[in-house]
Protein backbone atom coordinates (compact mmCIF):
# COMPACT_ATOMS: atom_id res chain seq x y z
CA UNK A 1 -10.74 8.80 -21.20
CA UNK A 2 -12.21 5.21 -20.94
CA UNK A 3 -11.54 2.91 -24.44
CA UNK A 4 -14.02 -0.07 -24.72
CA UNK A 5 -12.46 -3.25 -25.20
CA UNK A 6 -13.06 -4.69 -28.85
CA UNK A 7 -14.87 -8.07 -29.37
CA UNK A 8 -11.37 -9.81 -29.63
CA UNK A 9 -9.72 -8.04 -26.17
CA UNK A 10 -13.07 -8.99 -24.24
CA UNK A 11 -12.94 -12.91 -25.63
CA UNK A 12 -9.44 -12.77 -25.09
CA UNK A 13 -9.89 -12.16 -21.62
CA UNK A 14 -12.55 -14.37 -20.73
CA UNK A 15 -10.57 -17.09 -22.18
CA UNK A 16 -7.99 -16.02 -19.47
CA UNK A 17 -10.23 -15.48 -16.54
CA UNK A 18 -11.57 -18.86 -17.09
CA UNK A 19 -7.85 -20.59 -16.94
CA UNK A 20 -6.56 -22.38 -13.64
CA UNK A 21 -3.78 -20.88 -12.21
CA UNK A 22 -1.73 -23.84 -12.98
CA UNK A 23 -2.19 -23.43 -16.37
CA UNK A 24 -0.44 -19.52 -16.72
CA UNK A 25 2.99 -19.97 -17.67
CA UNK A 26 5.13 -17.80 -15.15
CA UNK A 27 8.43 -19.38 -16.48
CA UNK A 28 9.37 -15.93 -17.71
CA UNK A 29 8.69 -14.18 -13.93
CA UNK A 30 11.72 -14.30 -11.83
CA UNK A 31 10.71 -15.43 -8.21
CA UNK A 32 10.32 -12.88 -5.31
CA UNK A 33 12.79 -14.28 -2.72
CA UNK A 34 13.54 -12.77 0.30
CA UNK A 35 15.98 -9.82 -1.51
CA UNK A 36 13.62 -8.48 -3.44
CA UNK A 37 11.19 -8.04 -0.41
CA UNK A 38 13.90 -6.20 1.41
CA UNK A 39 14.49 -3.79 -0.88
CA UNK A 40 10.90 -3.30 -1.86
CA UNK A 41 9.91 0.09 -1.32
CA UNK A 42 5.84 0.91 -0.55
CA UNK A 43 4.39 2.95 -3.69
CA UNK A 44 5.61 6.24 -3.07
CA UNK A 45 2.86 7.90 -5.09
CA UNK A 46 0.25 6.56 -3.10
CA UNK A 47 -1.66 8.74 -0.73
CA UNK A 48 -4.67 7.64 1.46
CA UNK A 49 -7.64 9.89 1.46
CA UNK A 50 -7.30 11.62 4.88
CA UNK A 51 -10.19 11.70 7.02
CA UNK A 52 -10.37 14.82 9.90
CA UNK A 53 -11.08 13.83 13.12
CA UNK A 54 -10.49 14.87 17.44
CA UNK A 55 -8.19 13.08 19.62
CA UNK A 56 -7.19 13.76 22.74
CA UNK A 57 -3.58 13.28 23.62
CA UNK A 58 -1.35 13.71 26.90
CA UNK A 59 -0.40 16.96 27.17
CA UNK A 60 3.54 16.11 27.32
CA UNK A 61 2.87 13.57 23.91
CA UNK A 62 1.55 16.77 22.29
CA UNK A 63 4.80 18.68 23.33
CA UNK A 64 7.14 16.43 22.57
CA UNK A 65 5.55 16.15 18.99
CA UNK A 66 5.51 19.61 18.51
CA UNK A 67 8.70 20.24 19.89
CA UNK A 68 10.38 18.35 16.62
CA UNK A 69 8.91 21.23 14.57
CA UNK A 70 6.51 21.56 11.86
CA UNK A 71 4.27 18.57 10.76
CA UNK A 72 3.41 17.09 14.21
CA UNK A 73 0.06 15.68 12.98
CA UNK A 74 1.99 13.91 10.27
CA UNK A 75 4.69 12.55 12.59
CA UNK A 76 1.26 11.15 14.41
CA UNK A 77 -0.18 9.61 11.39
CA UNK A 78 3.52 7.97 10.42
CA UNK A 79 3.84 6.35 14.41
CA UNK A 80 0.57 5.12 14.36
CA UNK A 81 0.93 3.71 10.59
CA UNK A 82 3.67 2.07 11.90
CA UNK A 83 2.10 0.73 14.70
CA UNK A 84 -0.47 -0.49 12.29
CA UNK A 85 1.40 -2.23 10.06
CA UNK A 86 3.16 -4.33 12.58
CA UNK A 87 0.47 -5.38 14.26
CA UNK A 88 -0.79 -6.58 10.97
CA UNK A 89 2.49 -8.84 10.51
CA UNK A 90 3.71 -6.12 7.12
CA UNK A 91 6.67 -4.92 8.95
């Protein structure tokens, strides 16, 4: 169910969008050191829409996938997220 923002919220708002960055107090944010990254954990509710396609792999990379049991295709979609994301420096 949408809700419209009243008169107030949507001034409110624009007054906001229109400050500098430098002029949001953040005093009450703690920092996000190096810690807090390593312990961050990627939304675990999130699920990308899937898309169906055809590859065509080695016939011994299609064994040994299969040959850890049940979910092969998702085993593929985890490596080559990982791949993925380290190539693209996230981690």
């Amino acid at each position: 169910m949408k809700h419209k923002l009243t008169e107030s919220q949507q001034a409110e708002i624009e007054v906001l969008a229109a400050m500098s960055d430098k002029a949001i107090d953040t005093s009450d944010i703690p920092p996000l050191d190096d810690e807090f990254w390593k312990k961050a954990v990627r939304n675990r509710f999130y699920h990308p829409a899937k898309h169906t396609t055809t590859v065509q792999l080695d016939t011994d990379v299609l064994a040994w996938l299969k040959s850890q049991g049940k979910g092969y295709q998702a085993r593929i979609n985890e490596i080559l997220r990982t791949a993925m994301l380290k190539e693209m420096g996230e981690n």
